[in-house]
C-alpha atoms as a PDB file:
ATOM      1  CA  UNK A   1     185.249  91.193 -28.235  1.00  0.00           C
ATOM      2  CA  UNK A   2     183.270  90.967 -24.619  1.00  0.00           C
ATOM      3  CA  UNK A   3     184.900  93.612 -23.412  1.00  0.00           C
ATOM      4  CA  UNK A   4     184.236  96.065 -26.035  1.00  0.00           C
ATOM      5  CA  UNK A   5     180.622  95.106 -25.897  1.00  0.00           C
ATOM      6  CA  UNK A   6     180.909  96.064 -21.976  1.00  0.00           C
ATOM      7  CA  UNK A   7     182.572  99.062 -23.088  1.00  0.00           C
ATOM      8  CA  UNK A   8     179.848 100.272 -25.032  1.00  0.00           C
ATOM      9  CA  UNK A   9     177.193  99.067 -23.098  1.00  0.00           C
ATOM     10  CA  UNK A  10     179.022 101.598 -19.933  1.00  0.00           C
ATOM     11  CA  UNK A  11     179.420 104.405 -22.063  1.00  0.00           C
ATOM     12  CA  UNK A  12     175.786 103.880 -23.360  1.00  0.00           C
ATOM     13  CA  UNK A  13     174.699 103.904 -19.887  1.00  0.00           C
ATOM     14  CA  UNK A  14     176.975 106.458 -18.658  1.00  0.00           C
ATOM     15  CA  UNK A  15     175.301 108.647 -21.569  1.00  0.00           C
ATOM     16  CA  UNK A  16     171.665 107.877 -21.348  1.00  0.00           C
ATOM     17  CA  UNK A  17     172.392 108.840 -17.491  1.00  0.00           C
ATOM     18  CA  UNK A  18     173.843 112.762 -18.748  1.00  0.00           C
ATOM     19  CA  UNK A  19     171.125 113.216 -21.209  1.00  0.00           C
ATOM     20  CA  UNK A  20     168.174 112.152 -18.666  1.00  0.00           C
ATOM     21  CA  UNK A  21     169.999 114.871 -16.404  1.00  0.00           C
ATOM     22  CA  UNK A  22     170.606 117.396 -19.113  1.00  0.00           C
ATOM     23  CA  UNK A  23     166.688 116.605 -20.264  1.00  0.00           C
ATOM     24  CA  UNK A  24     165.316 117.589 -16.724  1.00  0.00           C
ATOM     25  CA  UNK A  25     167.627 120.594 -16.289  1.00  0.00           C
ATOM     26  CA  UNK A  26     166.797 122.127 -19.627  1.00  0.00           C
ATOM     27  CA  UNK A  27     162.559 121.556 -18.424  1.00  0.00           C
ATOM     28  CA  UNK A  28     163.811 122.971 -15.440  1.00  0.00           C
ATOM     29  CA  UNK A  29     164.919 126.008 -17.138  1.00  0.00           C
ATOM     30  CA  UNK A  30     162.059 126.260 -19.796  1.00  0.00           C
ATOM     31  CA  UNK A  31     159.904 126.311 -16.610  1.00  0.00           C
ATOM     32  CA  UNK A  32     161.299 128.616 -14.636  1.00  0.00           C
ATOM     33  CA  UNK A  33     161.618 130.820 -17.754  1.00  0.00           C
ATOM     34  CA  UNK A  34     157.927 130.636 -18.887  1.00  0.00           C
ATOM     35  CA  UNK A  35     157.414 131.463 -15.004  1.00  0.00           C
ATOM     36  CA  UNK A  36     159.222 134.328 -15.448  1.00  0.00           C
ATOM     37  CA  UNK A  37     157.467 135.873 -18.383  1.00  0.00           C
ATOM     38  CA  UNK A  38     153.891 135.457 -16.642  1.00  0.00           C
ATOM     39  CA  UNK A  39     153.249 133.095 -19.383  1.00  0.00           C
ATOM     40  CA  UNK A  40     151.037 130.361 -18.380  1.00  0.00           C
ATOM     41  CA  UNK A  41     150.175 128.241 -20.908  1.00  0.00           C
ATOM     42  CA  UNK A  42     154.162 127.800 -21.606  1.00  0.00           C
ATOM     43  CA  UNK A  43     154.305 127.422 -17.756  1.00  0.00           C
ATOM     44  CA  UNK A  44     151.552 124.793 -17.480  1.00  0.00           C
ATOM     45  CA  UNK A  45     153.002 122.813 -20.378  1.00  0.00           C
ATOM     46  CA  UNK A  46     156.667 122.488 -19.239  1.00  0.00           C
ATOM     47  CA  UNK A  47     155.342 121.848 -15.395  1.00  0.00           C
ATOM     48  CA  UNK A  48     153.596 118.775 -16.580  1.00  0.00           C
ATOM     49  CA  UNK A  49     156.413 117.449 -18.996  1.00  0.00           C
ATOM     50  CA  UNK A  50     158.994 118.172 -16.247  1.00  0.00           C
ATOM     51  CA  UNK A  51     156.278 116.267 -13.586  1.00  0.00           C
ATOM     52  CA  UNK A  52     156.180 113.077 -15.920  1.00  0.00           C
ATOM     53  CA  UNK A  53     159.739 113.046 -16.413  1.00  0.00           C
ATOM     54  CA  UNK A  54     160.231 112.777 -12.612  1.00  0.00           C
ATOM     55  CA  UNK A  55     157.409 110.144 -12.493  1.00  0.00           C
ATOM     56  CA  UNK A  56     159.207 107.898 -15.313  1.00  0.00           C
ATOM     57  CA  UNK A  57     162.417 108.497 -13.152  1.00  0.00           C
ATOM     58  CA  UNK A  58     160.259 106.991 -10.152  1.00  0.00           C
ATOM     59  CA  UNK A  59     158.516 103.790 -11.381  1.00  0.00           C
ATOM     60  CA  UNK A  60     161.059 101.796 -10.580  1.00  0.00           C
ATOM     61  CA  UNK A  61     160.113 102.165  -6.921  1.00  0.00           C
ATOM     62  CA  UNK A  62     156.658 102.024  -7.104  1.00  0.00           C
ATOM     63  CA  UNK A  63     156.383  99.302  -9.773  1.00  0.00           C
ATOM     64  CA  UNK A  64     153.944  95.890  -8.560  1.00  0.00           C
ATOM     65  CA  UNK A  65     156.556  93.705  -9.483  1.00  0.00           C
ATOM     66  CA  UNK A  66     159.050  94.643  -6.842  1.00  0.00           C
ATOM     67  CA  UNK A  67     156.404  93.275  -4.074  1.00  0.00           C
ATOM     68  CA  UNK A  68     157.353  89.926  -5.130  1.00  0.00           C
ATOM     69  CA  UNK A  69     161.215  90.991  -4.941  1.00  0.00           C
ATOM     70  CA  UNK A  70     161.830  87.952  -2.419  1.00  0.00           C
ATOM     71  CA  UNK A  71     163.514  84.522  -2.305  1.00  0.00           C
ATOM     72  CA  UNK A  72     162.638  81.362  -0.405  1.00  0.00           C
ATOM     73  CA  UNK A  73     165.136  79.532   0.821  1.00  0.00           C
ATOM     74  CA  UNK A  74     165.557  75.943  -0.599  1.00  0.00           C
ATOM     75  CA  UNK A  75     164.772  74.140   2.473  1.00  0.00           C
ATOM     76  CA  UNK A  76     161.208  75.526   2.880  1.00  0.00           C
ATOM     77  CA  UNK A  77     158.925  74.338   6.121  1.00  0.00           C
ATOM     78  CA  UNK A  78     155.239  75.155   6.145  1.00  0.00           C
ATOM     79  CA  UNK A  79     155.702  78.044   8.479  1.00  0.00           C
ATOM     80  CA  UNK A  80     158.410  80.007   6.335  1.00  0.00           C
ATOM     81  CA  UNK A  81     155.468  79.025   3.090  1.00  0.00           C
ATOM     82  CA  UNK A  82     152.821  80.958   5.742  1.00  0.00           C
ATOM     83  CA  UNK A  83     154.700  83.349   6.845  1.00  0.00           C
ATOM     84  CA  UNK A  84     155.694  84.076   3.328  1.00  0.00           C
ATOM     85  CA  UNK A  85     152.119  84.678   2.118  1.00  0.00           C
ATOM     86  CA  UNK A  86     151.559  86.818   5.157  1.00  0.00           C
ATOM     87  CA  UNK A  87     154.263  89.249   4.174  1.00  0.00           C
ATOM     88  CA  UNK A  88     152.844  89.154   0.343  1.00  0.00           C
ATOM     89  CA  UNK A  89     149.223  89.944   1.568  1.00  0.00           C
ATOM     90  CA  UNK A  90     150.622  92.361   3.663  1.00  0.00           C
ATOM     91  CA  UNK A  91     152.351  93.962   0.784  1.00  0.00           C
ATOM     92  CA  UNK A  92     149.122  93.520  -1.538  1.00  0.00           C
ATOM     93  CA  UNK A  93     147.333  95.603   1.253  1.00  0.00           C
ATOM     94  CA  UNK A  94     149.777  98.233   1.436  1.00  0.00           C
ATOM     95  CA  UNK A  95     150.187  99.166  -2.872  1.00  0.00           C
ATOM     96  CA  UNK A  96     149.485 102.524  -3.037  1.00  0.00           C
ATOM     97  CA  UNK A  97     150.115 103.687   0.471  1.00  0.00           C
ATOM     98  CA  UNK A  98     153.715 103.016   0.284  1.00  0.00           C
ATOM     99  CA  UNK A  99     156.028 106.638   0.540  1.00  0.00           C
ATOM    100  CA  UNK A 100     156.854 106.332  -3.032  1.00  0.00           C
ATOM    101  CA  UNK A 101     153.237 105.680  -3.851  1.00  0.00           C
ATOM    102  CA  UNK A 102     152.303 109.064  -1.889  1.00  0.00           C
ATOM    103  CA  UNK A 103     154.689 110.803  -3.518  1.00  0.00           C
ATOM    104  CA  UNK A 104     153.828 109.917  -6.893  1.00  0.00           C
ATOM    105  CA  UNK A 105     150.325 110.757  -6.102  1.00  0.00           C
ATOM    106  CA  UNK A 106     151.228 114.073  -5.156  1.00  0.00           C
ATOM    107  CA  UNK A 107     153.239 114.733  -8.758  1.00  0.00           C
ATOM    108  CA  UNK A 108     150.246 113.617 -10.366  1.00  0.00           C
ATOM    109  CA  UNK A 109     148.007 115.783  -8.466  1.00  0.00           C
ATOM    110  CA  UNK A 110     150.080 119.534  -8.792  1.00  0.00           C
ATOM    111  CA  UNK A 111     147.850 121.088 -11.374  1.00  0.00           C
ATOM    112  CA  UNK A 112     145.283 120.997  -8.922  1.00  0.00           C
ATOM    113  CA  UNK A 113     147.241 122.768  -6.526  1.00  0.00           C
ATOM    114  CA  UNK A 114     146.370 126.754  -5.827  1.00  0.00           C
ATOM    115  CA  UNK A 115     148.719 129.000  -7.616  1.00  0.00           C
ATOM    116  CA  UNK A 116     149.274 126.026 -10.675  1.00  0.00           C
ATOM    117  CA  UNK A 117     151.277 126.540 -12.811  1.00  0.00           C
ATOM    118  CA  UNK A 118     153.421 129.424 -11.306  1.00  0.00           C
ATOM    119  CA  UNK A 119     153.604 128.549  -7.360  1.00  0.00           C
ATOM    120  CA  UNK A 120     154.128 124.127  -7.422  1.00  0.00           C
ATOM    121  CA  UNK A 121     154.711 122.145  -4.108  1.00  0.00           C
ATOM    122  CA  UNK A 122     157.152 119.728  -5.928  1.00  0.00           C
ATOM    123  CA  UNK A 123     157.002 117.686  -2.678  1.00  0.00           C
ATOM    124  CA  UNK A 124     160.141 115.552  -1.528  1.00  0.00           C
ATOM    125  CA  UNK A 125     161.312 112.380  -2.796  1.00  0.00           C
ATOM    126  CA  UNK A 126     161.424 109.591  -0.376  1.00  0.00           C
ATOM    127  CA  UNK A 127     164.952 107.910   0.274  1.00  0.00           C
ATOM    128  CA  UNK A 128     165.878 105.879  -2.826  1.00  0.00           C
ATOM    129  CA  UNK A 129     165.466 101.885  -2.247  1.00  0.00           C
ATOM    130  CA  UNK A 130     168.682 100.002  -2.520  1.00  0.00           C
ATOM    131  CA  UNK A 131     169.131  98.743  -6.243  1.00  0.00           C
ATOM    132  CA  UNK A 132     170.344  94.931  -6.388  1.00  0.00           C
END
């Protein structure tokens, strides 16, 4: 019985994963298409659908929680506890400025770009972070 759940659970997974693809491609088309026929509300509406879709595909790596993404060993000394707060307020200092915050920033900022909706600097994803 386990391993059919697993079984489902991988082909739900392996599903979701085509459909998120097959979702951006299809905004990718209805873009370039509206682009194509000078139409710019049509433009402007499937540039910002197909801009939130990549910034859902992104939170993961910009999300607050992952800051505190780090283990203590069990044998802790008072310099490994201080050293451990520096690196958190170091973190807390940097939100926002990390290159997945940047990023995001600039998704959120392309219909203030010149030439919006029909000329968009999509900018470049950073390197994705390692998943454990």
């Amino acid at each position: 019985m386990a391993d059919s759940i697993e079984m489902r659970v991988a082909r739900l997974e392996a599903n979701m994963n085509y459909l998120k693809q097959e979702f951006e491609e299809t905004l990718k088309a209805a873009y370039d298409r509206a682009c194509e026929n000078g139409d710019v509300e049509e433009a402007a509406k499937f540039a910002r659908k197909l801009r939130n879709h990549m910034l859902d595909m992104t939170d993961k790596y910009s999300t607050v929680d992952r800051l505190f993404n780090f283990d203590l060993p069990d044998s802790i000394s008072m310099t490994t506890i201080i050293q451990a707060v520096r690196a958190l307020i170091d973190g807390i200092r940097n939100i926002g400025r990390n290159d997945w915050a940047v990023y995001r920033q600039h998704l959120r900022d392309i219909t203030a770009q010149e030439g919006f909706p029909f000329r968009i600097d999509w900018g470049n994803a950073p390197e994705k972070v390692d998943e454990k």
